[in-house]
Protein backbone atom coordinates (compact mmCIF):
# COMPACT_ATOMS: atom_id res chain seq x y z
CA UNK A 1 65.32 71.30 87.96
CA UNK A 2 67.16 68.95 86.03
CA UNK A 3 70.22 67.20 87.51
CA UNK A 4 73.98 67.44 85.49
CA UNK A 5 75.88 64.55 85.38
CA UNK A 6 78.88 64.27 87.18
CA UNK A 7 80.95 63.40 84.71
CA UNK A 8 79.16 66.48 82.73
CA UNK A 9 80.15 68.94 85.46
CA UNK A 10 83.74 67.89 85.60
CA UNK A 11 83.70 68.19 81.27
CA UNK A 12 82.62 71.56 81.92
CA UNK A 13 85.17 72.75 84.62
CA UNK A 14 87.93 72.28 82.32
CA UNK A 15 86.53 73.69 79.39
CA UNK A 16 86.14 76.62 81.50
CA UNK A 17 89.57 76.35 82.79
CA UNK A 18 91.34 75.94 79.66
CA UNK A 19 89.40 78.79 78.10
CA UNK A 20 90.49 81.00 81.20
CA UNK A 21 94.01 79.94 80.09
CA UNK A 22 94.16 80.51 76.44
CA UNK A 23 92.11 84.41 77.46
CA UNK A 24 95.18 84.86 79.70
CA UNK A 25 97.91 83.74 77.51
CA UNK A 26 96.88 85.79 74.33
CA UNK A 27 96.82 88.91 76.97
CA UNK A 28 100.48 88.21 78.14
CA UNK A 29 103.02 89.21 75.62
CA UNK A 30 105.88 86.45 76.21
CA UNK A 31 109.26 87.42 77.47
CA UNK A 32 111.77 88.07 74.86
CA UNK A 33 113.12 85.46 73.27
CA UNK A 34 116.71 86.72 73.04
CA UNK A 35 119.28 87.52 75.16
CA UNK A 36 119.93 90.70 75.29
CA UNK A 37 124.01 91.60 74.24
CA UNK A 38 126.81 91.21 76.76
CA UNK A 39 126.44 94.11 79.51
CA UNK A 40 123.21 94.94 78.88
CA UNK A 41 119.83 93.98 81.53
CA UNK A 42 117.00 92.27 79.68
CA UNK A 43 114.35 94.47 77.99
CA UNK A 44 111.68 96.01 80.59
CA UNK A 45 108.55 93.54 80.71
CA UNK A 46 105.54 94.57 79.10
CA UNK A 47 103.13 97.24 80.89
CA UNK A 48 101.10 95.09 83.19
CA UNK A 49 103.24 92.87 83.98
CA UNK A 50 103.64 92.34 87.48
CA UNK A 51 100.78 94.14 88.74
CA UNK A 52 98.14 92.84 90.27
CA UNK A 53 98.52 89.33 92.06
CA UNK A 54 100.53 86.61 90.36
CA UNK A 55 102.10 88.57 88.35
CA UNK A 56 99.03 89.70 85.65
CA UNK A 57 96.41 91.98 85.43
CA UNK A 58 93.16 90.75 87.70
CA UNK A 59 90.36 92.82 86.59
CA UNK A 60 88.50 94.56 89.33
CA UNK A 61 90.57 93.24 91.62
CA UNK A 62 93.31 95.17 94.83
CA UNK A 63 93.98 92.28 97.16
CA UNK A 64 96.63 93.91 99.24
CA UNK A 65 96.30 97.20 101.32
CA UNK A 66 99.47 99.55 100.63
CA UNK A 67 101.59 99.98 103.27
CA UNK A 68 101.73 103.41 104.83
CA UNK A 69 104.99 103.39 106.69
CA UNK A 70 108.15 105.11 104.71
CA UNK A 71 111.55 103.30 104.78
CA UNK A 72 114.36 105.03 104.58
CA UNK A 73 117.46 103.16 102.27
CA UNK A 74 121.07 104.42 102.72
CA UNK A 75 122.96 104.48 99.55
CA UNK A 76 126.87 104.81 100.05
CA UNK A 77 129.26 104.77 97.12
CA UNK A 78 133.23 105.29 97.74
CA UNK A 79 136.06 103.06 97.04
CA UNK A 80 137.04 101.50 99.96
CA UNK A 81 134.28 98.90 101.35
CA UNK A 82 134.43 98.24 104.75
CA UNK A 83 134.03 102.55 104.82
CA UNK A 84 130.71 101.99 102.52
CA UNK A 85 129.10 99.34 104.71
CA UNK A 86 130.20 101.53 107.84
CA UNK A 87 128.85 104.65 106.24
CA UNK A 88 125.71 102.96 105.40
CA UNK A 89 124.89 101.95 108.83
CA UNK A 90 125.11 104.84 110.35
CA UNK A 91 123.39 107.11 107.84
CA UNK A 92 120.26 104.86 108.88
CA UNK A 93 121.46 104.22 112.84
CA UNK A 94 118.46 106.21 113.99
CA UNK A 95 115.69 103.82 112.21
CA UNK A 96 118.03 100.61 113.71
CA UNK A 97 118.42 101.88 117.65
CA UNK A 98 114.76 101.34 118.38
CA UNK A 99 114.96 97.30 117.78
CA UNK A 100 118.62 97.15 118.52
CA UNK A 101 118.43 98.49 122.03
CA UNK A 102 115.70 96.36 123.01
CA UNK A 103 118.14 92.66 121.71
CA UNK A 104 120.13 90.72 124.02
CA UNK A 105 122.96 90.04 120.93
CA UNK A 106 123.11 90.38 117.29
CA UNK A 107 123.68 87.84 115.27
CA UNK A 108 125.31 88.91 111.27
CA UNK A 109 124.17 86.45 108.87
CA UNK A 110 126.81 86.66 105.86
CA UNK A 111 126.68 84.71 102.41
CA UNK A 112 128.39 81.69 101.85
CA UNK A 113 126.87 80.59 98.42
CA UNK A 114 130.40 79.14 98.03
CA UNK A 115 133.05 78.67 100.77
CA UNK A 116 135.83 78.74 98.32
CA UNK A 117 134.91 81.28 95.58
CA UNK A 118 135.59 85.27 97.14
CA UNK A 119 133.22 86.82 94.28
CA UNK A 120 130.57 84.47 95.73
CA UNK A 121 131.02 85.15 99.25
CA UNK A 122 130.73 87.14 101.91
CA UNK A 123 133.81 89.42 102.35
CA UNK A 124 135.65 90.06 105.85
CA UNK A 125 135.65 93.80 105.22
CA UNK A 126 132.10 94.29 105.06
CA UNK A 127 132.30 92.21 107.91
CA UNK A 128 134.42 94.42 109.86
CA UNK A 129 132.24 97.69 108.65
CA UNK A 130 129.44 95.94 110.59
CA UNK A 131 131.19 95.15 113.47
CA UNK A 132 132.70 98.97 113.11
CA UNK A 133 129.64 100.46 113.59
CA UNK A 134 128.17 97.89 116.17
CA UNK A 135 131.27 98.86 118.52
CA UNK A 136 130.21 101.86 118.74
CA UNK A 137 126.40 101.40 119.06
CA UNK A 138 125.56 98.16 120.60
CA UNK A 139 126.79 96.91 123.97
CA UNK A 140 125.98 93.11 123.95
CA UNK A 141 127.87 90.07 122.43
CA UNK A 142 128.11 89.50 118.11
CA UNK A 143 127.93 86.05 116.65
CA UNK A 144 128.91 85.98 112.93
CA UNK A 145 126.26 82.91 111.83
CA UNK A 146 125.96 81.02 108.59
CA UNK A 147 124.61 77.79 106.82
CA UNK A 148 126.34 77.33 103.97
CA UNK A 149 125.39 75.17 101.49
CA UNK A 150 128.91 73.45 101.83
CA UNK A 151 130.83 73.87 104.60
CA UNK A 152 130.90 76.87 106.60
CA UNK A 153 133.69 76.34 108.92
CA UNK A 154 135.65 76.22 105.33
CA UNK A 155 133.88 79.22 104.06
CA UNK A 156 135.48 81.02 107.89
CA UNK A 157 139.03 79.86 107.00
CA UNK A 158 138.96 80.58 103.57
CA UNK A 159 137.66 84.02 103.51
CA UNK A 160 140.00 84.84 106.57
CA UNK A 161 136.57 85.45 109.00
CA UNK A 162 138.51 83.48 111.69
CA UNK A 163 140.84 86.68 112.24
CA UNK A 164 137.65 88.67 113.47
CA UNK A 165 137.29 87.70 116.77
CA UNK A 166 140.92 88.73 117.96
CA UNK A 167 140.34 92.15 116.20
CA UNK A 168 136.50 92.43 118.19
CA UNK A 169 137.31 91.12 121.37
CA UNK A 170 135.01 93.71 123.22
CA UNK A 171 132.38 92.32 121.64
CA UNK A 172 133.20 89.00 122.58
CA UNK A 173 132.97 88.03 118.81
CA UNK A 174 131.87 84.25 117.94
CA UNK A 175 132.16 82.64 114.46
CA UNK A 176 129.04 79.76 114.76
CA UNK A 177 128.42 77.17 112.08
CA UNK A 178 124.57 76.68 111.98
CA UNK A 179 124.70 73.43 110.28
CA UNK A 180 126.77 71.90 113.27
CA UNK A 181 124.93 73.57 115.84
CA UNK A 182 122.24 71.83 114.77
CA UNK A 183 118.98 73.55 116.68
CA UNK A 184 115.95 74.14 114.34
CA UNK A 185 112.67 74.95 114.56
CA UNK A 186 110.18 73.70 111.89
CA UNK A 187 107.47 75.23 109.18
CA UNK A 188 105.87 73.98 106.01
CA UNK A 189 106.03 75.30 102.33
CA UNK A 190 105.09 73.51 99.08
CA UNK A 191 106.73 70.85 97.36
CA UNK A 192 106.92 70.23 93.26
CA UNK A 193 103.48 69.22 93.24
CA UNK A 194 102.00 71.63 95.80
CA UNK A 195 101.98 69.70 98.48
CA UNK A 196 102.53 70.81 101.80
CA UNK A 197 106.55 69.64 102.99
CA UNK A 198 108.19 70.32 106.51
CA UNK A 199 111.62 72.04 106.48
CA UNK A 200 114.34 72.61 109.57
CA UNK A 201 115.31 76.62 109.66
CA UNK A 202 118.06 77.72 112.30
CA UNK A 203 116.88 78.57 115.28
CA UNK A 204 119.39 81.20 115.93
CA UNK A 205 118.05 82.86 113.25
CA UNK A 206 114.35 83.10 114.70
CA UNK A 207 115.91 84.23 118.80
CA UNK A 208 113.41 86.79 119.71
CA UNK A 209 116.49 88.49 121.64
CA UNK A 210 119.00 88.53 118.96
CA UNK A 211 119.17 91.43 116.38
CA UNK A 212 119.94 89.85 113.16
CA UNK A 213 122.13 91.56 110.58
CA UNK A 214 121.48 90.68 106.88
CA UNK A 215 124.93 90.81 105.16
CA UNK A 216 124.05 90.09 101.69
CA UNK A 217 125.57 90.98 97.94
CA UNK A 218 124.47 92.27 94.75
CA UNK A 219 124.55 88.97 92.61
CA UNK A 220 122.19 87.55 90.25
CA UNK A 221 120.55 83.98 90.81
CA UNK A 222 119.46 80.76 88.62
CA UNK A 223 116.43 80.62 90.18
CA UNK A 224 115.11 84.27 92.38
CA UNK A 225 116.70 86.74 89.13
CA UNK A 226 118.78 88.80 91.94
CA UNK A 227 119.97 87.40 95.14
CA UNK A 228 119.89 90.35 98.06
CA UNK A 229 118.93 90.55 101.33
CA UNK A 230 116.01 88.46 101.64
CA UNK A 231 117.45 85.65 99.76
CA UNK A 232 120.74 85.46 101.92
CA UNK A 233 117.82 85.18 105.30
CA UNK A 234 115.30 82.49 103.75
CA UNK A 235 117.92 80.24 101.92
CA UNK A 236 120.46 80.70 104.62
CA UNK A 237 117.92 79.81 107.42
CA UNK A 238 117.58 76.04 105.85
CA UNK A 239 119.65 73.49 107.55
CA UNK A 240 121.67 70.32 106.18
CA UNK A 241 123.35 67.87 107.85
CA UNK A 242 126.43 68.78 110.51
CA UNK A 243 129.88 68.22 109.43
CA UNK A 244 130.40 64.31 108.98
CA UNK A 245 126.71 63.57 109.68
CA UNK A 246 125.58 60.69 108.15
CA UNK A 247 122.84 59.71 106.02
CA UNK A 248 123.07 63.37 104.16
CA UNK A 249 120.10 65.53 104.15
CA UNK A 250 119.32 69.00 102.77
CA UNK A 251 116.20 71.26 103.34
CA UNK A 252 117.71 74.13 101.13
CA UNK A 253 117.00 71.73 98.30
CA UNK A 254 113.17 72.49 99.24
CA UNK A 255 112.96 75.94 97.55
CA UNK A 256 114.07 74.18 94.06
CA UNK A 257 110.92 72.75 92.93
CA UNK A 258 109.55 74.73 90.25
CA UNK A 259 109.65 78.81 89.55
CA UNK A 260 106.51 79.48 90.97
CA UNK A 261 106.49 77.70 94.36
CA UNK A 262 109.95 78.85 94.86
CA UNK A 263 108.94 82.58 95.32
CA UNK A 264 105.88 81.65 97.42
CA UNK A 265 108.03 79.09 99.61
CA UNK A 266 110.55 82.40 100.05
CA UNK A 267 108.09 84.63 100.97
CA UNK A 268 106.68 81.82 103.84
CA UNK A 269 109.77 81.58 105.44
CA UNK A 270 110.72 85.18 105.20
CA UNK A 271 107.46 86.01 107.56
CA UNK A 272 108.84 83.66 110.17
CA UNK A 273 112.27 84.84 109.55
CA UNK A 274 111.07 88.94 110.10
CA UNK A 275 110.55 89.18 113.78
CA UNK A 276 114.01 88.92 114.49
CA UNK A 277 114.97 90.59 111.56
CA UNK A 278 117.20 94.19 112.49
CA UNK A 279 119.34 95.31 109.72
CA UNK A 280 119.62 94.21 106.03
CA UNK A 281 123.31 95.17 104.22
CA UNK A 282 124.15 94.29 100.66
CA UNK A 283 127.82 95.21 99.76
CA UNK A 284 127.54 96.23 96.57
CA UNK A 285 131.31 96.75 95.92
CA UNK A 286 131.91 94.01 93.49
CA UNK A 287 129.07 92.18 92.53
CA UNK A 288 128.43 89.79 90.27
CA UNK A 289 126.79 89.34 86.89
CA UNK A 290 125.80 86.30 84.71
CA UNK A 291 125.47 82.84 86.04
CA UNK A 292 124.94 83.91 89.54
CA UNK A 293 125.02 83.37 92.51
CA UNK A 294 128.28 81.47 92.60
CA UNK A 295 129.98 80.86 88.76
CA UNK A 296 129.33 84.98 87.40
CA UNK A 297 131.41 87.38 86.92
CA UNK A 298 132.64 90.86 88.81
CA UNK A 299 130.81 94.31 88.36
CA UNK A 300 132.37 97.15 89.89
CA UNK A 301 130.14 98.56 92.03
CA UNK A 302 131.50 99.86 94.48
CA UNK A 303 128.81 100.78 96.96
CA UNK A 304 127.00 99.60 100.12
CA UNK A 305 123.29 99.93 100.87
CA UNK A 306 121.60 99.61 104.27
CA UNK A 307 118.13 100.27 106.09
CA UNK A 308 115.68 98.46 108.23
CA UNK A 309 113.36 97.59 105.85
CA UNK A 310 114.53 94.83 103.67
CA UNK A 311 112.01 95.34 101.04
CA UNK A 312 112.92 98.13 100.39
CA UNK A 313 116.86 97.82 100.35
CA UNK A 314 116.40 95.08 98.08
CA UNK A 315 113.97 97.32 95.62
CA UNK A 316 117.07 99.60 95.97
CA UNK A 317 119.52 97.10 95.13
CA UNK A 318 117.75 95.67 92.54
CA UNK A 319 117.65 99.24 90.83
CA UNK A 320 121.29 99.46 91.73
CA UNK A 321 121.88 96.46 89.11
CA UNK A 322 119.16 97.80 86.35
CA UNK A 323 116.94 95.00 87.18
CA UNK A 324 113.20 95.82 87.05
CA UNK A 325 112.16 95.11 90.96
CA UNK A 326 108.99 93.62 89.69
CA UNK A 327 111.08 91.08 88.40
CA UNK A 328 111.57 90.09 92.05
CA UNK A 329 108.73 87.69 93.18
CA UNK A 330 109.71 86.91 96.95
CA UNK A 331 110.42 90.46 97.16
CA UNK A 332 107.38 91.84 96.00
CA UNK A 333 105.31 89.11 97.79
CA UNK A 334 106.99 89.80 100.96
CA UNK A 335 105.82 93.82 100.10
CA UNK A 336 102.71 92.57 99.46
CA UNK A 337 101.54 91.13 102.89
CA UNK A 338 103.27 94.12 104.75
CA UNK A 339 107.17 92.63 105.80
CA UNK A 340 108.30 95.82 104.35
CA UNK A 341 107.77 98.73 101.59
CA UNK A 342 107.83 97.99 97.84
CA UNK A 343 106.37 100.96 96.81
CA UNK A 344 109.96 103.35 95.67
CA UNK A 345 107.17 106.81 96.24
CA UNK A 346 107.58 105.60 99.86
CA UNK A 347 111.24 104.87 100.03
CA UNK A 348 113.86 107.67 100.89
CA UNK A 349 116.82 107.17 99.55
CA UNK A 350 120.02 108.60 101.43
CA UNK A 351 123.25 109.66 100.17
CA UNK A 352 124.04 108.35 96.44
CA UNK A 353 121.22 108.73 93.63
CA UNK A 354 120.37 105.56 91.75
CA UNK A 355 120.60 107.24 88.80
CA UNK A 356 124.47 107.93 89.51
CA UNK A 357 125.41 104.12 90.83
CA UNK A 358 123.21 101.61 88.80
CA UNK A 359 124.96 99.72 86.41
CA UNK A 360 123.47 97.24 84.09
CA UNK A 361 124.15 93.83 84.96
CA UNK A 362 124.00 91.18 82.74
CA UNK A 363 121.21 88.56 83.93
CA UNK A 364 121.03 84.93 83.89
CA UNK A 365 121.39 82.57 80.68
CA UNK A 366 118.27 81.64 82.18
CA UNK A 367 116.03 84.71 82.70
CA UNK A 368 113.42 83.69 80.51
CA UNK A 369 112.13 81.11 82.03
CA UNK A 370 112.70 82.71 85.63
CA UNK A 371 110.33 85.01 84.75
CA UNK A 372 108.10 82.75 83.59
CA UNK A 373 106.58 83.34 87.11
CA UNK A 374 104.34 86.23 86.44
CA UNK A 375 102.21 84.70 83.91
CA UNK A 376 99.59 82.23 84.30
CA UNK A 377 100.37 78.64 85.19
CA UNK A 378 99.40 76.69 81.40
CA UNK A 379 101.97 74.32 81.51
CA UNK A 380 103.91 71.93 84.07
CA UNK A 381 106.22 74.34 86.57
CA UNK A 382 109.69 74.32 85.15
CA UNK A 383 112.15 73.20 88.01
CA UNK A 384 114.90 75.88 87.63
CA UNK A 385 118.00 76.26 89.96
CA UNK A 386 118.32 72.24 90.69
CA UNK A 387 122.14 70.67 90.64
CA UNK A 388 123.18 67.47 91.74
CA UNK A 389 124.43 66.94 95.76
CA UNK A 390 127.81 67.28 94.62
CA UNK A 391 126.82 70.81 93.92
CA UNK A 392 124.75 72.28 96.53
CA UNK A 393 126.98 75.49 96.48
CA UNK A 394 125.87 76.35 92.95
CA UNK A 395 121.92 76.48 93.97
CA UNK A 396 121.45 78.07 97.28
């Protein structure tokens, strides 16, 4: 038999490559290319979209075995928020007491996107609805632990945190800034050109003995579409330099380097991140719309939603703001290779119906290209999300 050429064989990979491409683009309709009017969520993508892996159709093809386990997603609406988050807790204490009992301490991980900005951040009162319902149901010690993309210690004072630990004594309450605690432990994800990168996550956050407490919001995000539970974990996890540290360094910056790597590199870090994971939270009772997660603006929510499955309380919350879930890469990834359930036929929801709370929230100037994840790869990965150091609080 005749030998090909090399040069021949490489000619005739990329013709077969680039006619793969063009077959795949004329099968994806493209997103819409207007934004929808003030209020309302982008249209539904196209039927298809998001099924499958990567985001398209793959004919013949099931890669990921469905998880059988239900989860079980509290819903609490009511107008006073530290009563929601409370409520919410305890409607799902029963699925949280298995893990919990077996944890030395429990360690609430809140969201300081900004540490000046209230609508951004974490607020003490869902705070204090956690630490409500741990008084009555966990014995140990409670750390309250972030690492904010500015300054946390700020982020403590300015959202009044440092009052907690006089009004939780029993637990022996600690406010701990990751960032200057400085202990890490180290994994890889990808870099811009898919290169493998190492990056510093808290250590705290990976303590076999503590129970850690997602306290997250319902916001949406320049980069992930909607920024919930998971989010607040893997880009809270990423260290930067301790207070007054010199030269300045940054590994949250690692998750901005283009639209596709960013939901892969979430849903890496999220599997290391899981075994300690005990409770996910999202205070829903002002959230934010628009050019999340730090510059939007306020939706009246008013609810809380809780379970131990933070797939599926982000599915939930995602619903909660009238955003299609499939929309949700890291979250559907992280479904996908079993951290939680994705499918809503599995997912009991307790206490409010979605149908009765969702509200449509107004996405991202950029949602178009953010969802330019679920279709094939035919051009050079847009970098989305990326500010300049003197504005790390805008992009984690």
């Amino acid at each position: 038999m005749a030998s090909i050429p090399r040069r021949s064989l490489f000619q005739l990979a990329g013709a077969a490559a680039l006619l793969r491409s063009r077959i795949l683009s004329a099968q994806q309709t493209p997103v819409p290319g207007q934004q929808p009017p003030a209020g309302q969520p982008p249209a539904a993508p196209p039927a298809g979209r998001g099924r499958g892996f990567g985001g398209f159709n793959v004919a013949n093809s099931e890669p990921f075995p469905p998880l059988e386990r239900r989860a079980r997603v509290a819903l609490i609406q009511g107008e006073d928020r530290r009563k929601n988050v409370y409520n919410a807790l305890l409607a799902v204490d029963k699925d949280l007491q298995p893990k919990l009992k077996t944890r030395k301490y429990v360690v609430i991980k809140p969201n300081f996107v900004s540490t000046t900005n209230q609508l951004a951040g974490s607020h003490a009162d869902a705070m204090r609805g956690i630490l409500d319902y741990l008084s009555e149901h966990f014995k140990g010690t409670v750390v309250i632990a972030e690492s904010s993309a500015g300054n946390t210690q700020q982020g403590f004072e300015t959202f009044k945190f440092t009052a907690l630990p006089a009004e939780y004594k029993k637990q022996q309450l600690r406010l701990i800034d990751l960032n200057a605690e400085a202990r890490f432990e180290r994994i890889t994800v990808l870099d811009k050109d898919l290169h493998i990168v190492p990056i510093r996550l808290a250590a705290r956050l990976l303590d076999p003995e503590a129970f850690v407490i997602s306290s997250a919001m319902l916001k949406t995000h320049n980069t992930a579409i909607a920024s919930l539970s998971i989010k607040n974990m893997v880009l809270g996890a990423p260290l930067h330099q301790a207070p007054n540290e010199t030269p300045g360094w940054n590994e949250k910056r690692k998750f901005h380097v283009g639209i596709r790597q960013t939901h892969y590199n979430m849903m890496i870090t999220a599997q290391r991140l899981a075994p300690s994971w005990g409770a996910s939270v999202i205070d829903g009772y002002e959230g934010m719309e628009g050019n999340g997660p730090s510059m939007g603006t306020p939706v009246p929510s008013r609810v809380a939603i809780a379970s131990a499955d933070f797939v599926a309380t982000d599915r939930v919350g995602a619903e909660c703001m009238s955003v299609d879930p499939e929309w949700l890469g890291y979250v559907k990834y992280c479904g996908n290779i079993g951290l939680g359930q994705f499918d809503p036929a599995k997912i009991d929801v307790l206490g409010a119906k979605i149908a009765d709370v969702k509200k449509p929230y107004r996405m991202h100037p950029m949602i178009e290209q953010e969802l330019k994840w679920q279709g094939p790869t035919t051009e050079i990965t847009p970098n989305l999300g990326w500010v300049t150091p003197h504005s790390d609080a805008q992009s984690a």
